[in-house]
Protein backbone atom coordinates (compact mmCIF):
# COMPACT_ATOMS: atom_id res chain seq x y z
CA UNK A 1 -3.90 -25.48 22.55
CA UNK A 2 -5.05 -24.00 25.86
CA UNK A 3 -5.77 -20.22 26.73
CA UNK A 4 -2.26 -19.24 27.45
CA UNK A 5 -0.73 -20.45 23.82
CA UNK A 6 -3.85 -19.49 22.24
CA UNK A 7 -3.38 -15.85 23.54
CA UNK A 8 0.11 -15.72 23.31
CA UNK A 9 -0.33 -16.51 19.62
CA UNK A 10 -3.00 -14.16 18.74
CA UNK A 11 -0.30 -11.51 19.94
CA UNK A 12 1.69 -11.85 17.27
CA UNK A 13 -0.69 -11.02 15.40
CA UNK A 14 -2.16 -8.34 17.20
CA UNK A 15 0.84 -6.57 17.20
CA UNK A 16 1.50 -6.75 13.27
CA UNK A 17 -2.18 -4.76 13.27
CA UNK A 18 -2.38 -2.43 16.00
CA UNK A 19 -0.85 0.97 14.70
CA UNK A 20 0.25 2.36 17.99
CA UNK A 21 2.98 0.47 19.81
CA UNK A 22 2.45 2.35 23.09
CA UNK A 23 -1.47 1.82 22.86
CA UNK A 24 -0.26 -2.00 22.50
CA UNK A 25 1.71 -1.86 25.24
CA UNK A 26 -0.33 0.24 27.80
CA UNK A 27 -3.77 -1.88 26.79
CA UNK A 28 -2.95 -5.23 25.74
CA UNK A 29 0.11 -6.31 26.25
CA UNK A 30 0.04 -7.11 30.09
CA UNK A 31 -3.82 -8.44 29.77
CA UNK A 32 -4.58 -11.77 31.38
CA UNK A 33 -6.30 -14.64 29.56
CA UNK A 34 -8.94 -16.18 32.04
CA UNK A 35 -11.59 -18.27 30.13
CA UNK A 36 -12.33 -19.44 27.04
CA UNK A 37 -15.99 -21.04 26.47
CA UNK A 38 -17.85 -22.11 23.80
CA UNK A 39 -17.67 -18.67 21.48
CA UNK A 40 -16.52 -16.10 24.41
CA UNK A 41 -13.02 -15.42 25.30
CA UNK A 42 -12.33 -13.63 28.32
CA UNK A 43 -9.40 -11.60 28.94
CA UNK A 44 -8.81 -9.47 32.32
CA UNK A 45 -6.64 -6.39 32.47
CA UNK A 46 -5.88 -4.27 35.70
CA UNK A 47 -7.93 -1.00 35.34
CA UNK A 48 -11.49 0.21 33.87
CA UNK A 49 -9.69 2.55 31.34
CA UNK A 50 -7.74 -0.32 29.89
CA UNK A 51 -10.91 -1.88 29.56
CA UNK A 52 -12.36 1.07 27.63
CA UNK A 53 -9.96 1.40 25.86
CA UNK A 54 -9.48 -1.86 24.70
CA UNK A 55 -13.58 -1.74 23.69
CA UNK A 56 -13.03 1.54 21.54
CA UNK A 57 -9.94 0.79 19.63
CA UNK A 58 -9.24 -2.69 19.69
CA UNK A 59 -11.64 -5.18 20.44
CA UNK A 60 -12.17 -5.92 16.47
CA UNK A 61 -8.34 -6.37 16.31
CA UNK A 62 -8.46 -8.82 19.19
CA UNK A 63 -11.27 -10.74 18.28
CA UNK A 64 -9.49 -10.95 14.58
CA UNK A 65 -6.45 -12.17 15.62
CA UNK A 66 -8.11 -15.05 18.06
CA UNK A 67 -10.15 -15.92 15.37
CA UNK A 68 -6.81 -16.45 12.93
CA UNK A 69 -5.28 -18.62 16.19
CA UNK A 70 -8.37 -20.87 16.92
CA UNK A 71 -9.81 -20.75 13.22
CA UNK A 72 -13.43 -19.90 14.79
CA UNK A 73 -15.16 -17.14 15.22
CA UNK A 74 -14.65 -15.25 18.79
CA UNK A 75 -16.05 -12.85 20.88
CA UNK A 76 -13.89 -11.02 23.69
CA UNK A 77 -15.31 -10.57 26.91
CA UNK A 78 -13.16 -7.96 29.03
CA UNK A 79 -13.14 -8.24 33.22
CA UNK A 80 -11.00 -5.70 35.53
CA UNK A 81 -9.43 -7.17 38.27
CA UNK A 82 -6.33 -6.03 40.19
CA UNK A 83 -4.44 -8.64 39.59
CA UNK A 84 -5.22 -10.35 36.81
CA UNK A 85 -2.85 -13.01 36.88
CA UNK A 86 -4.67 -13.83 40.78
CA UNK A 87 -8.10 -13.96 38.52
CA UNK A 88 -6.72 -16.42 35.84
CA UNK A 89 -5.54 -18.81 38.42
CA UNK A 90 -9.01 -18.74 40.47
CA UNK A 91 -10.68 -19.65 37.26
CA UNK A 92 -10.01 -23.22 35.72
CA UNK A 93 -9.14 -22.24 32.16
CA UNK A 94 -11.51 -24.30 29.67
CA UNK A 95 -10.22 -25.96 26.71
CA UNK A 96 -10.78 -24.93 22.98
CA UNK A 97 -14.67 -25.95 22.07
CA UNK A 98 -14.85 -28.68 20.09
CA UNK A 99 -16.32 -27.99 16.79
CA UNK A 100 -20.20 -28.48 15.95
CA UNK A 101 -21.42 -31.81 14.65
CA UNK A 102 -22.70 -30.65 11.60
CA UNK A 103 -21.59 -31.37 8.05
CA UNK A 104 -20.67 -28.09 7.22
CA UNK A 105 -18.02 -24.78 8.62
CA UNK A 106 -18.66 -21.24 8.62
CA UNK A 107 -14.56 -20.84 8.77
CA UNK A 108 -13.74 -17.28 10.57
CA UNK A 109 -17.63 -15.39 10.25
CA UNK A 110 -18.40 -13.31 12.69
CA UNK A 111 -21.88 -14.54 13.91
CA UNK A 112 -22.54 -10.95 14.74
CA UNK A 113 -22.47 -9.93 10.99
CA UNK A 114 -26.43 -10.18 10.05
CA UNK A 115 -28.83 -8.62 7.58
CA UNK A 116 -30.91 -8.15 10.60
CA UNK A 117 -28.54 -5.74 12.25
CA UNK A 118 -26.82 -4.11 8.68
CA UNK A 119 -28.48 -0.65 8.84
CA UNK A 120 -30.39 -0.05 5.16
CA UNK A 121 -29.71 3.26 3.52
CA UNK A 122 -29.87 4.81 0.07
CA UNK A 123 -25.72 4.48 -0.20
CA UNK A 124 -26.33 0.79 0.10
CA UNK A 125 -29.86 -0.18 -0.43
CA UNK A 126 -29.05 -2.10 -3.88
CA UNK A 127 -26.28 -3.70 -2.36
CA UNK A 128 -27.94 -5.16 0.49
CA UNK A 129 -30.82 -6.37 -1.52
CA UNK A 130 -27.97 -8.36 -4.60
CA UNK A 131 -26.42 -9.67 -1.36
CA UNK A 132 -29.77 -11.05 0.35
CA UNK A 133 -30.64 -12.73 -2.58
CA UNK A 134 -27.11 -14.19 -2.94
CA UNK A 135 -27.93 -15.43 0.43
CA UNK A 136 -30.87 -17.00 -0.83
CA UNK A 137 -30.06 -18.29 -3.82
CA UNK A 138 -26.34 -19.26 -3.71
CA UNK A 139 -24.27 -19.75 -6.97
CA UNK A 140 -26.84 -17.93 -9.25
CA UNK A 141 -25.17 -14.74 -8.94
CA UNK A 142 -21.46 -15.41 -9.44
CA UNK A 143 -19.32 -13.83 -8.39
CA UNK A 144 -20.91 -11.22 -6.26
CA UNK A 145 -18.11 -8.42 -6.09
CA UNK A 146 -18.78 -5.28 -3.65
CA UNK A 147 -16.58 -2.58 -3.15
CA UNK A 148 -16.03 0.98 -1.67
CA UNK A 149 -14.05 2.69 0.63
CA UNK A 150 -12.72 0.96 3.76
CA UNK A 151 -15.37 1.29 6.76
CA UNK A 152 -18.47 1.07 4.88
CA UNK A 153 -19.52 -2.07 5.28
CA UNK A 154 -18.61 -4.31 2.80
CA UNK A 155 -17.22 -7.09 5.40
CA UNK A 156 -20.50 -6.93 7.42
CA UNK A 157 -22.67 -7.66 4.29
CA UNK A 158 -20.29 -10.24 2.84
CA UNK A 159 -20.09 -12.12 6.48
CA UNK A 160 -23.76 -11.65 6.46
CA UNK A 161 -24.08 -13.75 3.26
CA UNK A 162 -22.16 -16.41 4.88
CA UNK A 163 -24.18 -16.63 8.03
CA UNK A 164 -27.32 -16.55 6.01
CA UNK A 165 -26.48 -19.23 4.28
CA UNK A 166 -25.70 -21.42 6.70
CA UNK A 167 -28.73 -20.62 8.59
CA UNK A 168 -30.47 -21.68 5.68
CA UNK A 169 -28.42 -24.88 5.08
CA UNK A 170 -26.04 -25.65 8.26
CA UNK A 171 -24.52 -28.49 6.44
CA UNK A 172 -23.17 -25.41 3.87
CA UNK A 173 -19.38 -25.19 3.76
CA UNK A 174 -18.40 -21.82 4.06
CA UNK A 175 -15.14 -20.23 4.24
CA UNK A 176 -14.40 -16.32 5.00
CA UNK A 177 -10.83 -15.16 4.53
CA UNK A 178 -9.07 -12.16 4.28
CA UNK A 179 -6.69 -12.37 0.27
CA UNK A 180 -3.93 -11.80 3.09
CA UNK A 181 -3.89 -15.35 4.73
CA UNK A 182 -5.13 -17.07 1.40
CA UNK A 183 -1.15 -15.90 0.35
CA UNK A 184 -0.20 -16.60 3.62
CA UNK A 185 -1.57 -20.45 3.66
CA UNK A 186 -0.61 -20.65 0.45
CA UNK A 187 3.12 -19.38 1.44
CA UNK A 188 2.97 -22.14 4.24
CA UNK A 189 1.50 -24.72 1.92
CA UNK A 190 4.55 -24.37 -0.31
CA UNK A 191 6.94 -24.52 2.24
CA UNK A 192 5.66 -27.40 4.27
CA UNK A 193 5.46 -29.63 0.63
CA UNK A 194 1.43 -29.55 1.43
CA UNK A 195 -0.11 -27.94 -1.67
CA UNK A 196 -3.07 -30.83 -1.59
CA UNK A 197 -4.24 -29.99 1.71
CA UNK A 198 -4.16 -26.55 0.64
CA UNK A 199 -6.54 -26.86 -2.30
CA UNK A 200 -8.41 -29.27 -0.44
CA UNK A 201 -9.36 -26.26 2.46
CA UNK A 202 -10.20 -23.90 -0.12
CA UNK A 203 -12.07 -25.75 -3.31
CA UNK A 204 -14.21 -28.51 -1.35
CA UNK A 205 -16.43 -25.88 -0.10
CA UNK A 206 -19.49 -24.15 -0.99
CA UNK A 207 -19.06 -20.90 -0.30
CA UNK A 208 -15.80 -18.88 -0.55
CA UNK A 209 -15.93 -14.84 1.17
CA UNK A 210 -12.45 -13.29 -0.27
CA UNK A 211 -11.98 -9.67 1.83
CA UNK A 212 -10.15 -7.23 0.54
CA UNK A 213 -9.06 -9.15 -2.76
CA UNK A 214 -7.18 -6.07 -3.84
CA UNK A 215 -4.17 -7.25 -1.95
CA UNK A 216 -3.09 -9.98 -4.32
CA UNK A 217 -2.47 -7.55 -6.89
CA UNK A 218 0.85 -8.17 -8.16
CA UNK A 219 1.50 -11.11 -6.12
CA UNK A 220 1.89 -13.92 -9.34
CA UNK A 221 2.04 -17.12 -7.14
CA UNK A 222 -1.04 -15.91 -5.30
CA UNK A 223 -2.93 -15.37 -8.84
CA UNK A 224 -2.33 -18.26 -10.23
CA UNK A 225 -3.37 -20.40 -8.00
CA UNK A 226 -6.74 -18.42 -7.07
CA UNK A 227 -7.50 -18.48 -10.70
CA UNK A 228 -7.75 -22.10 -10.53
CA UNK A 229 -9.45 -21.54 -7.19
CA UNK A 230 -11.73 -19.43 -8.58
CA UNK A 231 -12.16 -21.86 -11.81
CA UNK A 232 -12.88 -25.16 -9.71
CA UNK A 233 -15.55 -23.79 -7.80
CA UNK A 234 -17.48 -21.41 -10.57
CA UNK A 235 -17.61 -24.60 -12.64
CA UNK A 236 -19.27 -26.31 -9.81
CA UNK A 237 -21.75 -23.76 -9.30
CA UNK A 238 -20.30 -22.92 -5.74
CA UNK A 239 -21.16 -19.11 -4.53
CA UNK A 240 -17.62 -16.84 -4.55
CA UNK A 241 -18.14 -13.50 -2.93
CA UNK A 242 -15.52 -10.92 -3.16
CA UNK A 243 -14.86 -6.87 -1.73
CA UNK A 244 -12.10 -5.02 -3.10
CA UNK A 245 -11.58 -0.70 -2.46
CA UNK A 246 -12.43 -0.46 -6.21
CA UNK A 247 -14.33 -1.88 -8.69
CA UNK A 248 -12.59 -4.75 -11.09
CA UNK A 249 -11.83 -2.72 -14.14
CA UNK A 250 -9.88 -0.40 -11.42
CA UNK A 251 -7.45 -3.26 -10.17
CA UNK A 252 -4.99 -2.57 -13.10
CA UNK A 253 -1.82 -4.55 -11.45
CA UNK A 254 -4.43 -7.94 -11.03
CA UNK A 255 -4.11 -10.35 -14.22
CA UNK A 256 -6.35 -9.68 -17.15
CA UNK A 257 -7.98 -13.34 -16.72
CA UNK A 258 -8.70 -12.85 -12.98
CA UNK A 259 -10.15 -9.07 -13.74
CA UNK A 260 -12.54 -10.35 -16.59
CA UNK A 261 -13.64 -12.77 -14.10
CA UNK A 262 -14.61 -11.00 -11.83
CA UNK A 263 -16.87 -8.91 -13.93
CA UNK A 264 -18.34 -12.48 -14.99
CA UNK A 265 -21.50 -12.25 -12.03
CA UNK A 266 -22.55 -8.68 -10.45
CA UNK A 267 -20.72 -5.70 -9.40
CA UNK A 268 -21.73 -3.37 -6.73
CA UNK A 269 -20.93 -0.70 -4.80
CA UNK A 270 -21.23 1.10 -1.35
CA UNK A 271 -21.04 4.67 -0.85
CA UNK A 272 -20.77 7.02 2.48
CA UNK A 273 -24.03 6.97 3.88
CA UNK A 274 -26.53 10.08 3.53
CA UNK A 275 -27.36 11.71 6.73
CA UNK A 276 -30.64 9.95 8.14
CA UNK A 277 -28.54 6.86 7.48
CA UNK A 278 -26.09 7.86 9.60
CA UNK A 279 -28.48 8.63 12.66
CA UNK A 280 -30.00 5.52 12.24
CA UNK A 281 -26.49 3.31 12.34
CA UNK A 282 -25.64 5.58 15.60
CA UNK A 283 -28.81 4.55 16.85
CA UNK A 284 -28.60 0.97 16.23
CA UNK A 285 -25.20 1.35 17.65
CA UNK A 286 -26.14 2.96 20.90
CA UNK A 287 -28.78 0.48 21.19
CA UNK A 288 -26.30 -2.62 21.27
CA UNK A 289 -24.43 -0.67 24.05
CA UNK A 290 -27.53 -0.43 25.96
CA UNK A 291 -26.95 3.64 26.08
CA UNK A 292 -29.98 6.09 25.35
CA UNK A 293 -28.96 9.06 23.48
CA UNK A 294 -30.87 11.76 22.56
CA UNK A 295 -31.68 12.55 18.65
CA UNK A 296 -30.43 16.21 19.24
CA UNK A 297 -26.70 14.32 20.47
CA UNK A 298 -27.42 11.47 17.47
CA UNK A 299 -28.17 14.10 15.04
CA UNK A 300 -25.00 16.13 16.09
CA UNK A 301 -22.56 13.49 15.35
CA UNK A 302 -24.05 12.33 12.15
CA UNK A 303 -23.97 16.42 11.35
CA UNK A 304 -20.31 16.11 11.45
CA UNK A 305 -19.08 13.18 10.71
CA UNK A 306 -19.61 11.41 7.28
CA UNK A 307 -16.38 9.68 6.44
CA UNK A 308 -17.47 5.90 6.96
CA UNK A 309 -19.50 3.84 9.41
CA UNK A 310 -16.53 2.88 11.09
CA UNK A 311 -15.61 6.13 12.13
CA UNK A 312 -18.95 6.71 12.78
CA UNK A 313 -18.95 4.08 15.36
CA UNK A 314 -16.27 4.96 16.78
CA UNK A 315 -17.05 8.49 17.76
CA UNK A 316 -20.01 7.47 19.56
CA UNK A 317 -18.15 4.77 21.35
CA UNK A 318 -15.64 7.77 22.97
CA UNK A 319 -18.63 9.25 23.46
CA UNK A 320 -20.03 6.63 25.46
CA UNK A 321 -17.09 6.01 27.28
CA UNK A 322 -16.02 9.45 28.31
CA UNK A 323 -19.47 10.04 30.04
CA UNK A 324 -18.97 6.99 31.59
CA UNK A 325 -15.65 7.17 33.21
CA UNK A 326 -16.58 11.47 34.18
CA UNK A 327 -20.33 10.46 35.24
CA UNK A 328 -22.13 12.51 33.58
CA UNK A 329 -24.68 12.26 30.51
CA UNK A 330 -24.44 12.13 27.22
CA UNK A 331 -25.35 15.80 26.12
CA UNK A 332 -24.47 18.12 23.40
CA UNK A 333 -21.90 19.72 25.56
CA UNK A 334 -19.94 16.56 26.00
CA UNK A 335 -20.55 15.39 22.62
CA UNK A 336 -19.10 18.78 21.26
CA UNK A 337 -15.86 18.08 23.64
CA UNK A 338 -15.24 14.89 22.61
CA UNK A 339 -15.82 15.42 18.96
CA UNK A 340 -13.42 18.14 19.34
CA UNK A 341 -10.94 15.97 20.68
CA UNK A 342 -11.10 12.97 18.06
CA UNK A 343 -11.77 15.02 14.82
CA UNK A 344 -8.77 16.67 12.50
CA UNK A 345 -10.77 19.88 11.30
CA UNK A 346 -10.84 18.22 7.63
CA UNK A 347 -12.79 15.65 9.20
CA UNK A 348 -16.15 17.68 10.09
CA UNK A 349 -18.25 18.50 7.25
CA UNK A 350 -18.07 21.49 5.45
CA UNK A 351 -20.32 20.73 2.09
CA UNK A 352 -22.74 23.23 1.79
CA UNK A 353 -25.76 23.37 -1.27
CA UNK A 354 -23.20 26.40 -2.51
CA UNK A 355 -20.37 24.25 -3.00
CA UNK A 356 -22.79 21.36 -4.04
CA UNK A 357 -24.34 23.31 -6.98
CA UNK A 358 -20.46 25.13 -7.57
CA UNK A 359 -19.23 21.40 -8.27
CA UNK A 360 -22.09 19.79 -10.23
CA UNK A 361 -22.31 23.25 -12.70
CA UNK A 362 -18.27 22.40 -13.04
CA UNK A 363 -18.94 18.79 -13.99
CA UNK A 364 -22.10 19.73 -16.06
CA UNK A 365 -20.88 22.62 -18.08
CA UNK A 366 -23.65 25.01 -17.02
CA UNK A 367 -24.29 27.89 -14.97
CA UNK A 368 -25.64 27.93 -11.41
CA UNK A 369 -28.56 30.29 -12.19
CA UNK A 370 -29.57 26.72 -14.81
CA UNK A 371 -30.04 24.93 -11.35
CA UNK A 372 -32.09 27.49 -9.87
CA UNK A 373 -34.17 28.66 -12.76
CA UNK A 374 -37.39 26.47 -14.60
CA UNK A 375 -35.27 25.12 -17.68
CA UNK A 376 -36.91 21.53 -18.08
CA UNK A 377 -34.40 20.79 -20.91
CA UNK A 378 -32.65 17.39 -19.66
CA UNK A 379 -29.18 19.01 -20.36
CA UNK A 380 -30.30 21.34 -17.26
CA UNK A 381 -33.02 19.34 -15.36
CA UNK A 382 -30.51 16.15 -14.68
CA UNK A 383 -27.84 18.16 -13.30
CA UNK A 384 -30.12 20.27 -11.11
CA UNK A 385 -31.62 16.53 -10.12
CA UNK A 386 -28.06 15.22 -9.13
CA UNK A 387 -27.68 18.45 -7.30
CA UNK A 388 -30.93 17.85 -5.33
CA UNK A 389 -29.58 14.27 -4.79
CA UNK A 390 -26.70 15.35 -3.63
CA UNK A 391 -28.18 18.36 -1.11
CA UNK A 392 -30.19 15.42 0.17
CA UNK A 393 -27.39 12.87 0.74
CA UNK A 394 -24.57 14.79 2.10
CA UNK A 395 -26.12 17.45 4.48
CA UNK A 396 -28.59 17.40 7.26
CA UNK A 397 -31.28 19.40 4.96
CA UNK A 398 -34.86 18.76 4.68
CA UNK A 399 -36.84 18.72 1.36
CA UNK A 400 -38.29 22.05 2.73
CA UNK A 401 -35.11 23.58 2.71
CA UNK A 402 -33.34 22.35 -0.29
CA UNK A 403 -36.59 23.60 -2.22
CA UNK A 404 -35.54 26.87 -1.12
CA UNK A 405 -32.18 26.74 -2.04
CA UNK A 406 -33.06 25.58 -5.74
CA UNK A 407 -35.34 28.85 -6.44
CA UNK A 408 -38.30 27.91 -3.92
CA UNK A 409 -39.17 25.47 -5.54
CA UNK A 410 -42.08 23.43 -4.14
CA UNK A 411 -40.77 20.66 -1.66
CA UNK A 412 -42.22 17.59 -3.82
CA UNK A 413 -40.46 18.50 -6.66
CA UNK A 414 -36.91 18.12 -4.57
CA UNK A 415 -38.36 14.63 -3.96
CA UNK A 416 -39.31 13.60 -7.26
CA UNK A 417 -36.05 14.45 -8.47
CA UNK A 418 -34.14 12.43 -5.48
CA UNK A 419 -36.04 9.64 -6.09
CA UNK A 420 -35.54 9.84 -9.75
CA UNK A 421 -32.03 9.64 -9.30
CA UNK A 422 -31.51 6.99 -6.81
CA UNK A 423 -33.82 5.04 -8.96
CA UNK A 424 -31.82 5.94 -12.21
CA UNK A 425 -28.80 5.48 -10.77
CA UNK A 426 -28.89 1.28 -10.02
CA UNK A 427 -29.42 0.64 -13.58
CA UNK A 428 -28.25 3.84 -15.01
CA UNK A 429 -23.94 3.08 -14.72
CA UNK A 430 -23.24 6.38 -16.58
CA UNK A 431 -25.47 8.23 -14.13
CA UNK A 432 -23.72 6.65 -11.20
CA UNK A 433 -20.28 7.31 -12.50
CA UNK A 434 -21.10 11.21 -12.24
CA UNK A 435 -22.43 11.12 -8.86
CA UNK A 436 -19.65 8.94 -7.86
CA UNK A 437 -16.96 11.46 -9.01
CA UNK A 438 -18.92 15.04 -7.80
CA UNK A 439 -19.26 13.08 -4.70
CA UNK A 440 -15.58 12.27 -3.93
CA UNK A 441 -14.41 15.99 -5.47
CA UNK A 442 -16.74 17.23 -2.20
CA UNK A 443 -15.41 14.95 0.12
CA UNK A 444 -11.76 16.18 -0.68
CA UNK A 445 -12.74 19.84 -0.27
């Protein structure tokens, strides 16, 4: 396949993913494939705002879609050119790269999904470590299942796995798919007569990455045959990793035999990250861009936006681009503007320690005036623990400060309890349930 069919295939699928049909059509639709070499495929579109544009809302999608076409992992390089058709022609189009001589595949990772650059927070600090020692020690810990809300990170620390491995091992054979085009190969499979070849790709590996395995709920053909999928390679001790948007017990539509399964190895989750986490992923982000941003601008953003990482991202990306196309520099003013601009009014924070200590006396039973008094009864001091946990997680408070709010209290109390609970809660799945639901009842507020 050269550039032009390779492009004009990934397309198709862009357009099945991009939401807005005029942002397809204004952005991508008329851009120009000019090179593809090695990992990097170059694309050239007419003006510096399609180009922006394009970076902000759709390179992921782009890169995606390439990857489904070519069945390797891509990265998109963007060029603006007048005409890009002129630019295509001047540059001789290179073929597909052949694949690596190596015994093993790393099937669709992302070679930019790393432990190295997966910011390490509280929301996700027990996750990260079960996944680096999957990494390490493939097949002991099967499956690994992560889940959590969409944006969080679940793909980057399941891709991560992958690329771990095969740094370890390059002769590894891993595979990461999306459940969506394990139905759809199977779907083709079927129709072309070619089951064989089908559980050949999928079972004569070493490692198998499922994303988003939600999506073959109450799809029968598709559960059948991963069960035996999943079957053949647990029984030879090959590593399955899986994400869902809830935990197993949760997937009520999915088989009983596929749901016990996947309780068989460890369960995890990843939660919306606490405020310095936040910072620090805007900082590693602006740091990739090669943009220096002040921690007054970086602490702004994180102030007010606490959805996901992927939103997250994306603010600062506007952000970055707006000050680039007006000239100026990245300052509270401009940060405020385009914040403004981007976020529906549910989407900036509004918890406060008030509605924080309103929620958790709700869920606990007690009064408020148990949180702020001296009660050391554990009926009373674990609640007014969570509640500190909480304070420190979801706002932009200091220990100082959330001392105050709990009856002055002294500050290293606030941090005893904090760490009490983030240490309780890994092991403690009763614990984390609570937290888990106060947490979402704020968010919805």
């Amino acid at each position: 396949m050269d550039i032009n069919e390779i492009w004009e295939h990934a397309l198709t699928y862009i357009r099945q993913d991009v939401n807005s049909i005029v942002g397809y059509n204004t952005y991508i639709k008329d851009a120009v494939p000019v090179s593809y070499e090695q990992d990097r495929f170059t694309i050239a579109v007419s003006t510096a705002i399609s180009k922006n544009m394009i970076e902000m809302r759709y390179i992921k999608t782009i890169e995606r879609a390439i990857s489904k076409v070519t069945a390797k992992p891509v990265r998109l390089q963007i060029r603006v050119h007048p005409n890009p058709e002129e630019l295509a022609k001047q540059t001789k189009p290179e073929p597909e790269p052949a694949p690596a001589n190596t015994g093993g595949y790393s099937g669709n990772l992302n070679p930019r999904y790393t432990f190295e650059n997966f910011v390490v927070g509280p929301s996700n600090e027990y996750a990260t470590a079960v996944a680096m020692n999957v990494a390490k020690f493939p097949g002991q810990s099967n499956p690994l299942f992560l889940y959590g809300n969409s944006g969080l990170g679940k793909t980057h620390l399941m891709q991560a796995i992958g690329n771990q491995i095969l740094k370890n091992a390059p002769d590894k054979k891993v595979v990461y798919i999306t459940s969506e085009k394990f139905t759809n190969d199977m779907t083709n499979s079927l129709r072309d007569k070619d089951m064989e070849s089908f559980r050949h790709r999928y079972r004569e590996i070493d490692v198998l990455l499922v994303d988003d395995v939600q999506f073959i709920e109450g799809k029968e053909g598709t559960q059948e045959e991963f069960f035996h999928t999943f079957n053949d390679l647990y029984l030879n001790n090959k590593q399955i990793v899986l994400t869902s948007d809830r935990k197993p017990k949760d997937l009520t539509t999915l088989e009983e035999r596929l749901r016990t399964r996947f309780e068989w190895g460890l369960s995890t989750d990843i939660i919306i990250p606490d405020y310095e986490t936040r910072v620090a992923i805007l900082k590693k982000k602006a740091e990739s861009q090669n943009v220096s941003i002040s921690e007054e601008v970086l602490s702004y953003i994180a102030q007010r936006i606490d959805s996901n990482v992927r939103e997250l991202e994306g603010a600062l990306l506007k952000i970055i681009s707006y000050a680039g196309i007006s000239h100026k520099e990245i300052d509270i003013e401009i940060t405020e503007y385009v914040l403004k601009s981007i976020l529906p009014e549910e989407g900036i924070i509004k918890i406060t320690p008030k509605k924080i200590m309103e929620k958790v006396c709700t869920y606990y039973n007690i009064k408020e005036e148990d949180l702020t008094g001296h009660s050391k009864t554990k009926n009373i001091a674990l609640p007014r623990q969570v509640a500190m946990y909480l304070c420190k997680t979801l706002t932009d408070m200091n220990f100082v400060t959330i001392a105050k709010e709990f009856g002055n209290r002294d500050r290293t109390t606030v941090m005893y309890g904090v760490d009490k609970i983030i240490t309780a809660a890994k092991t403690d799945a009763a614990l984390k349930a609570d937290i888990d639901y106060i947490t979402k009842d704020l968010n919805n507020l």
